[in-house]
C-alpha atoms as a PDB file:
ATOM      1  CA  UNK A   1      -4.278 -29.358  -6.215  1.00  0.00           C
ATOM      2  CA  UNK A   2      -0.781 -30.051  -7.865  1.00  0.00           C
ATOM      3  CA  UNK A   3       0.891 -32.238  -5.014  1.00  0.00           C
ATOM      4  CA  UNK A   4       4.373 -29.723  -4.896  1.00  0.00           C
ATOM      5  CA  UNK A   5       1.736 -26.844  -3.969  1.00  0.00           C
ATOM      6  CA  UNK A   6      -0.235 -28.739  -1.107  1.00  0.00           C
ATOM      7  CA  UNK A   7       2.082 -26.560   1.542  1.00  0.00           C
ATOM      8  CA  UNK A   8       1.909 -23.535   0.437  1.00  0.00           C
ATOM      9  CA  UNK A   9      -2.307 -22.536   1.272  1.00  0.00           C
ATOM     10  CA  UNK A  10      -3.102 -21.259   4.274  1.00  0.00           C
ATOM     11  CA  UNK A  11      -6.624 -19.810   4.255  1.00  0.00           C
ATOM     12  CA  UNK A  12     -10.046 -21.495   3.409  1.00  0.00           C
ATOM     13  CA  UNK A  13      -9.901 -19.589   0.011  1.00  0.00           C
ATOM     14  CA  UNK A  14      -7.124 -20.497  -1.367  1.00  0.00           C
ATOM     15  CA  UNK A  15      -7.766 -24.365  -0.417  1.00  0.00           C
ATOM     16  CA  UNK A  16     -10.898 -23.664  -2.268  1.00  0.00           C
ATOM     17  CA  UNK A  17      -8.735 -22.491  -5.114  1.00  0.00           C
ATOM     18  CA  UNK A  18      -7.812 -24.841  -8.347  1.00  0.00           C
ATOM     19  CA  UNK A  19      -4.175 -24.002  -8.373  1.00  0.00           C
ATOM     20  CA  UNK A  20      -3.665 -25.964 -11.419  1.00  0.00           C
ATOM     21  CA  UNK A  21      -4.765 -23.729 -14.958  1.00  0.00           C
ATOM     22  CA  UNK A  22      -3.594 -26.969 -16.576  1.00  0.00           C
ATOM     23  CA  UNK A  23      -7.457 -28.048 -15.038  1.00  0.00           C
ATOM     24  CA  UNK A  24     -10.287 -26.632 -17.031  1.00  0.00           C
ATOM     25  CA  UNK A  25      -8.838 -25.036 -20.154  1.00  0.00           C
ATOM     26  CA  UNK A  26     -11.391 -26.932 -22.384  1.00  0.00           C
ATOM     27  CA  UNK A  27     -13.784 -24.135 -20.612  1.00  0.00           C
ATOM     28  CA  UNK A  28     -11.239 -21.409 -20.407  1.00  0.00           C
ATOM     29  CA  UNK A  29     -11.529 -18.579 -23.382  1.00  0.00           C
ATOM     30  CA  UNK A  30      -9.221 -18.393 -26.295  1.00  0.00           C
ATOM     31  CA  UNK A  31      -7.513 -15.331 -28.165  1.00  0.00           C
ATOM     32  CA  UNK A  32      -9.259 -16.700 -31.376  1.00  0.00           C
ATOM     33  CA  UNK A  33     -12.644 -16.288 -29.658  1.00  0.00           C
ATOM     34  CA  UNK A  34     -12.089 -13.339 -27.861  1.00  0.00           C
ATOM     35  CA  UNK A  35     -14.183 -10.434 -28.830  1.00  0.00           C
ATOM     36  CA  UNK A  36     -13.498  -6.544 -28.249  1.00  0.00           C
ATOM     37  CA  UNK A  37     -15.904  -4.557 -26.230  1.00  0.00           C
ATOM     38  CA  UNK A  38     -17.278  -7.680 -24.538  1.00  0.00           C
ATOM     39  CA  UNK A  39     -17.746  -7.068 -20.949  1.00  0.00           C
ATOM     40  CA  UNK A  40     -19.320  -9.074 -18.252  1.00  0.00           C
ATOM     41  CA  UNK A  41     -19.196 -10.012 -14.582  1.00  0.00           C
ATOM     42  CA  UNK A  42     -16.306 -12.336 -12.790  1.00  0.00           C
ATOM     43  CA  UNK A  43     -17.729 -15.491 -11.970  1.00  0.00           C
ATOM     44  CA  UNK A  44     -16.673 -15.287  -8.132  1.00  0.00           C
ATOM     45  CA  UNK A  45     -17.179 -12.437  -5.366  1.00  0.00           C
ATOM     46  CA  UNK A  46     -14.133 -12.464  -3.224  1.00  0.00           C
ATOM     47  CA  UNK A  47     -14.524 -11.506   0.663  1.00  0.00           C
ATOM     48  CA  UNK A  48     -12.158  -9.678   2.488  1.00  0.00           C
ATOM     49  CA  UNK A  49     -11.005 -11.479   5.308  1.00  0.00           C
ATOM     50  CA  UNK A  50      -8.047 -10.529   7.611  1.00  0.00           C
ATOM     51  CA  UNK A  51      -6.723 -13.974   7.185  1.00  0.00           C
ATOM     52  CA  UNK A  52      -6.332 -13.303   3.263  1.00  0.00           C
ATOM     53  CA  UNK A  53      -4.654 -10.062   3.954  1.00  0.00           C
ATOM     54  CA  UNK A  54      -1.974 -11.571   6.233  1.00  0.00           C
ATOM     55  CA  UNK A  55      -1.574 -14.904   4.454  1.00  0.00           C
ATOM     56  CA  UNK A  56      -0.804 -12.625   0.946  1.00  0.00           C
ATOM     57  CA  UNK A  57       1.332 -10.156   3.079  1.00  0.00           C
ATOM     58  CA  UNK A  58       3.013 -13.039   4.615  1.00  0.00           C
ATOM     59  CA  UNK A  59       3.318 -14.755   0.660  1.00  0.00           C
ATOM     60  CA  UNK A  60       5.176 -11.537   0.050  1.00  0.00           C
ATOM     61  CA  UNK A  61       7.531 -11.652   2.797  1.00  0.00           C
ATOM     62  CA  UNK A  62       6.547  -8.696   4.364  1.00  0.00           C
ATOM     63  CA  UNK A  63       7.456  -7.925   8.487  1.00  0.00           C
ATOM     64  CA  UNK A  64       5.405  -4.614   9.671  1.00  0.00           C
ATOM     65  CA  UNK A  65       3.262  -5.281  12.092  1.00  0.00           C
ATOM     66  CA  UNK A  66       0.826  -3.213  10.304  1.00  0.00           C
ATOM     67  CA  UNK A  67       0.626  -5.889   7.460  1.00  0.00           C
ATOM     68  CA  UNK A  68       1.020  -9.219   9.295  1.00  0.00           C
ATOM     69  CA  UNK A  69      -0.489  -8.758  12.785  1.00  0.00           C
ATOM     70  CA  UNK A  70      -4.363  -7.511  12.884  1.00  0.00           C
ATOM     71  CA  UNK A  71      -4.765  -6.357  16.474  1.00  0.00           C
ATOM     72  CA  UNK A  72      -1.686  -4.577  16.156  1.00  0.00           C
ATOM     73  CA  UNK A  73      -2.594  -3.094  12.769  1.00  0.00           C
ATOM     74  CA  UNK A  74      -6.695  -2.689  14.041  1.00  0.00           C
ATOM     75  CA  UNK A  75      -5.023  -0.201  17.382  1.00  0.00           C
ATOM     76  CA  UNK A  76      -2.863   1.763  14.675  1.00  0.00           C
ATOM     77  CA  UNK A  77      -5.329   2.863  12.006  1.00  0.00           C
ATOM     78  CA  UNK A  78      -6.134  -0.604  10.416  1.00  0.00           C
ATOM     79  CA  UNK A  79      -4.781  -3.989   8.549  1.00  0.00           C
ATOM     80  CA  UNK A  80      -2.914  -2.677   5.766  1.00  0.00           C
ATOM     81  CA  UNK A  81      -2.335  -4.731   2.290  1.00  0.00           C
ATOM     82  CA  UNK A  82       0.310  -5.190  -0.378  1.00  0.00           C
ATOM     83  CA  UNK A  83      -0.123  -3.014  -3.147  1.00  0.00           C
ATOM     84  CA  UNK A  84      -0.499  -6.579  -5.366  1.00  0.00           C
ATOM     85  CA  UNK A  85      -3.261  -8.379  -2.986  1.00  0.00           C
ATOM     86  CA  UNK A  86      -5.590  -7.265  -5.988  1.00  0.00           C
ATOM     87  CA  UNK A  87      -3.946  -9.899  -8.194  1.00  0.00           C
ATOM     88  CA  UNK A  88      -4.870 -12.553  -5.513  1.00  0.00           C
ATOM     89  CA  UNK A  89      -8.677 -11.103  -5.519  1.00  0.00           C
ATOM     90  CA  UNK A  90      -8.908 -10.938  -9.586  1.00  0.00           C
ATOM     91  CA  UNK A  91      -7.753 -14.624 -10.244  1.00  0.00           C
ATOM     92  CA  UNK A  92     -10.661 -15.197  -7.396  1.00  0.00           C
ATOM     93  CA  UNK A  93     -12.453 -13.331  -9.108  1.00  0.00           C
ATOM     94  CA  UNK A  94     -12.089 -14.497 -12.557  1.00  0.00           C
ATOM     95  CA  UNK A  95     -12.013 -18.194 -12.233  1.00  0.00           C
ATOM     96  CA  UNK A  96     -13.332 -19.909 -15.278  1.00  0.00           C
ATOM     97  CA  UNK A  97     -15.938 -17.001 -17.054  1.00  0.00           C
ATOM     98  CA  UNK A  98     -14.937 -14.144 -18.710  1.00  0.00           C
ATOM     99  CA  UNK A  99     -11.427 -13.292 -18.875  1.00  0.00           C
ATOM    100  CA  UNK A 100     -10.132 -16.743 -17.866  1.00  0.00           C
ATOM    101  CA  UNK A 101      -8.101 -16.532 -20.708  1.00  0.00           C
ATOM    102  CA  UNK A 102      -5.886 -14.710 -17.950  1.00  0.00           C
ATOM    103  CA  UNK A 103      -5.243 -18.464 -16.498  1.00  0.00           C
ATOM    104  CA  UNK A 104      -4.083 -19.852 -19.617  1.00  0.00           C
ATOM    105  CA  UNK A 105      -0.811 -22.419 -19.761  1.00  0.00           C
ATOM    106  CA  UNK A 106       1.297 -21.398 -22.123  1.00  0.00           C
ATOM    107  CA  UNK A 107       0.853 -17.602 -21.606  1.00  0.00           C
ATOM    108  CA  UNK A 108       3.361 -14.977 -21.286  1.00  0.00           C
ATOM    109  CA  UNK A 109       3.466 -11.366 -19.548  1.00  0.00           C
ATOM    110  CA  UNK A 110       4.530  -8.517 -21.267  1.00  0.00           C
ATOM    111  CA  UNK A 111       3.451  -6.100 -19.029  1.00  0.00           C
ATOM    112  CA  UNK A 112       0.602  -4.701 -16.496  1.00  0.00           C
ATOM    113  CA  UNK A 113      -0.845  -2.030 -14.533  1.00  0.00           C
ATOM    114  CA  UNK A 114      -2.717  -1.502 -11.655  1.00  0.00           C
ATOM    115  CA  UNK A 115      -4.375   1.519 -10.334  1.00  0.00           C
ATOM    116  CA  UNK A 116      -5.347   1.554  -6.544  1.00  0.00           C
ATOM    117  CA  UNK A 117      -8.344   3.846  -5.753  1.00  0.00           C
ATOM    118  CA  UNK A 118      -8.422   3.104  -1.796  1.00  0.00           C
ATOM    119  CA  UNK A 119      -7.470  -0.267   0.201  1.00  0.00           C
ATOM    120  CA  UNK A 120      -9.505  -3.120   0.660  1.00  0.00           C
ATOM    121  CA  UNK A 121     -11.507  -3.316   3.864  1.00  0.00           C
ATOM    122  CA  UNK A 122     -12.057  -6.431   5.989  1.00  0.00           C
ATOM    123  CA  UNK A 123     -15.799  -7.269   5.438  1.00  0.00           C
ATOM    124  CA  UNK A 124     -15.799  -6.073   1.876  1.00  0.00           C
ATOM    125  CA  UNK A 125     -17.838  -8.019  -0.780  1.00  0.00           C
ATOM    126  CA  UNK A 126     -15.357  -7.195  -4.229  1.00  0.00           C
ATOM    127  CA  UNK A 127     -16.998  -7.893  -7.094  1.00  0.00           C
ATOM    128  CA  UNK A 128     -14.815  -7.866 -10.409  1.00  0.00           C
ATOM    129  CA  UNK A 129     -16.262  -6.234 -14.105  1.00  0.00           C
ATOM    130  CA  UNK A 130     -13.943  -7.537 -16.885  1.00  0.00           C
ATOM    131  CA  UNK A 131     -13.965  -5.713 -20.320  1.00  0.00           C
ATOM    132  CA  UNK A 132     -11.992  -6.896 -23.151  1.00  0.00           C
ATOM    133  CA  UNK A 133      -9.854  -3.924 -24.364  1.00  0.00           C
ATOM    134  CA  UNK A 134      -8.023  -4.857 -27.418  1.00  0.00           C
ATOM    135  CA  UNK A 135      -6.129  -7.560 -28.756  1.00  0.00           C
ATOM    136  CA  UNK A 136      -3.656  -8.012 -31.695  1.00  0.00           C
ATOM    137  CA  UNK A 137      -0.961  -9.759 -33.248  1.00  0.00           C
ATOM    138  CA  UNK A 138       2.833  -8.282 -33.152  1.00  0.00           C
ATOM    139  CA  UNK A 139       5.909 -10.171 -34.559  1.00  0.00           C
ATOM    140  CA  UNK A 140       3.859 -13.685 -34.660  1.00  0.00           C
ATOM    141  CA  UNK A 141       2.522 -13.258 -31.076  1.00  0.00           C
ATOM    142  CA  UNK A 142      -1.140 -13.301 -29.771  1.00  0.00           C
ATOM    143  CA  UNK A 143      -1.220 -10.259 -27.430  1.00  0.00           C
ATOM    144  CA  UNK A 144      -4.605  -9.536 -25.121  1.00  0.00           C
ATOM    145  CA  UNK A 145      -5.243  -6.797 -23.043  1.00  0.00           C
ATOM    146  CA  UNK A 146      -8.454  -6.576 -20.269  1.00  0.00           C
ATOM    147  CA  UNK A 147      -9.487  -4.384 -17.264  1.00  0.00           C
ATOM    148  CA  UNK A 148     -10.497  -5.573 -14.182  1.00  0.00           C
ATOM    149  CA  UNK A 149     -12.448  -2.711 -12.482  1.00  0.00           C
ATOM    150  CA  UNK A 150     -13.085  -3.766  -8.668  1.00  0.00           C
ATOM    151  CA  UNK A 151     -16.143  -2.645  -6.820  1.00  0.00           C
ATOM    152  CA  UNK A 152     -16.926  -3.196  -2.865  1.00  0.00           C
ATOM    153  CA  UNK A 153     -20.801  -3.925  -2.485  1.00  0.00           C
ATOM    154  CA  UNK A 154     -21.747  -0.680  -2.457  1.00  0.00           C
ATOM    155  CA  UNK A 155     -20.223   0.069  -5.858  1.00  0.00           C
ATOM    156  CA  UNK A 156     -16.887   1.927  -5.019  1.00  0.00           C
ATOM    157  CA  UNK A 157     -14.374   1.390  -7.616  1.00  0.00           C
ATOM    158  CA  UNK A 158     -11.594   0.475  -5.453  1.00  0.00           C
ATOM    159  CA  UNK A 159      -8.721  -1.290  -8.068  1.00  0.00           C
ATOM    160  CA  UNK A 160      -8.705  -1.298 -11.588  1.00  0.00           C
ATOM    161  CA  UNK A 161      -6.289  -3.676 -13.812  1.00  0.00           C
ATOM    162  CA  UNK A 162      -5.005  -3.560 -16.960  1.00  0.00           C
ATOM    163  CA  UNK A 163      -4.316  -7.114 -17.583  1.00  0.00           C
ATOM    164  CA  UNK A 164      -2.154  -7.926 -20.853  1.00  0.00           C
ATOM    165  CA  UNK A 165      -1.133 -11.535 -21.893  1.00  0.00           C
ATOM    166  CA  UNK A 166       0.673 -13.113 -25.158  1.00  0.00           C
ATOM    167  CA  UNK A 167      -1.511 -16.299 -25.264  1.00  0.00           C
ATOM    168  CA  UNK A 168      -1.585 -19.381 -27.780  1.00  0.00           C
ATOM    169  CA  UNK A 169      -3.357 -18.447 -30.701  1.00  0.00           C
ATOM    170  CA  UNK A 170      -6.339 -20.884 -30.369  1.00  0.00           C
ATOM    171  CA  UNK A 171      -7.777 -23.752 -28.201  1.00  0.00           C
ATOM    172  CA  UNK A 172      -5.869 -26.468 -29.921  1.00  0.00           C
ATOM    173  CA  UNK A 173      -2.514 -24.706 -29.230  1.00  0.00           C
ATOM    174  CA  UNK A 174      -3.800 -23.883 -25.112  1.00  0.00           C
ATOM    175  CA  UNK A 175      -4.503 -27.747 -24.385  1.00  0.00           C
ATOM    176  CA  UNK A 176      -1.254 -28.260 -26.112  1.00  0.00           C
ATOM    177  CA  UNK A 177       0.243 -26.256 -23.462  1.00  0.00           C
ATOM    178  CA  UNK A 178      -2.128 -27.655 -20.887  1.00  0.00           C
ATOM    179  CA  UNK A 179      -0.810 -31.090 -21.704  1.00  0.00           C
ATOM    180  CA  UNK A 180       2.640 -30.434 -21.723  1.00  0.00           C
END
């Protein structure tokens, strides 16, 4: 972990976690290799835990009780999550298969969206399915653009994102930025 980021994990995840995309890219995919239509599984299925809830919540600043304290939230109707906690499960999700590219140094964000179906539950098993969408080049820029459809373990779509990126043009460029 990058020394300047030791403080900031709090749950057994996101110790687990490899905070630093400079880590890796050598496996990571490329816009030049990237091909449309491609879909396949994230390497990772991320648990929902209560403490992941909070600890994001908390990451967010948030103060209801209903998002930061689970036996008050659990005698009100139930642990409720910030509407970007799916960002959090997707880069669990993702790590280092398809649609790592997503991790890449040097990238830029031009702009997402994310659809929530229905809240994560504590207990859930979220699997991620990510399909390439399209990619292209605009005013000397690499642009990508994925979705992320989220399913508990009994398939329920509960999140889909639509993930774009402007990314370095090819693996010599990323480790560029990765080096930097």
């Amino acid at each position: 972990m990058v020394e300047r980021l030791a403080g900031y994990p709090t749950t057994a995840k996101q110790r687990d976690f490899e905070w630093d995309f400079t880590q890796g890219v050598e496996a990571y995919e490329t816009w030049d290799e990237i091909e449309v239509g491609r879909s396949g599984p994230g390497a990772r299925v991320f648990e929902v835990t209560a403490e992941d809830i909070v600890s994001f919540n908390r990451s967010c600043l948030e103060t209801d009780p209903m998002l930061v304290d689970p036996e008050y939230a659990a005698a009100h109707g139930g642990l409720g999550q910030h509407p970007l906690f799916v960002v959090q499960v997707v880069f669990y999700c993702i790590d280092t298969g398809i649609g790592s590219w997503l991790r890449s140094p040097g990238a830029r964000n031009p702009g997402q969206r994310i659809e929530l179906f229905e809240p994560f539950a504590i207990g859930e098993r979220i699997s991620a399915t990510i399909t390439h969408r399209d990619k292209w080049i605009r005013r000397d820029k690499n642009y990508v653009e994925d979705q992320v459809d989220l399913h508990n373990q009994d398939g329920v779509l509960k999140a889909t994102w639509f993930t774009r990126l402007i990314l370095p043009p090819d693996r010599a460029a990323l480790v560029r930025y990765a080096s930097m």
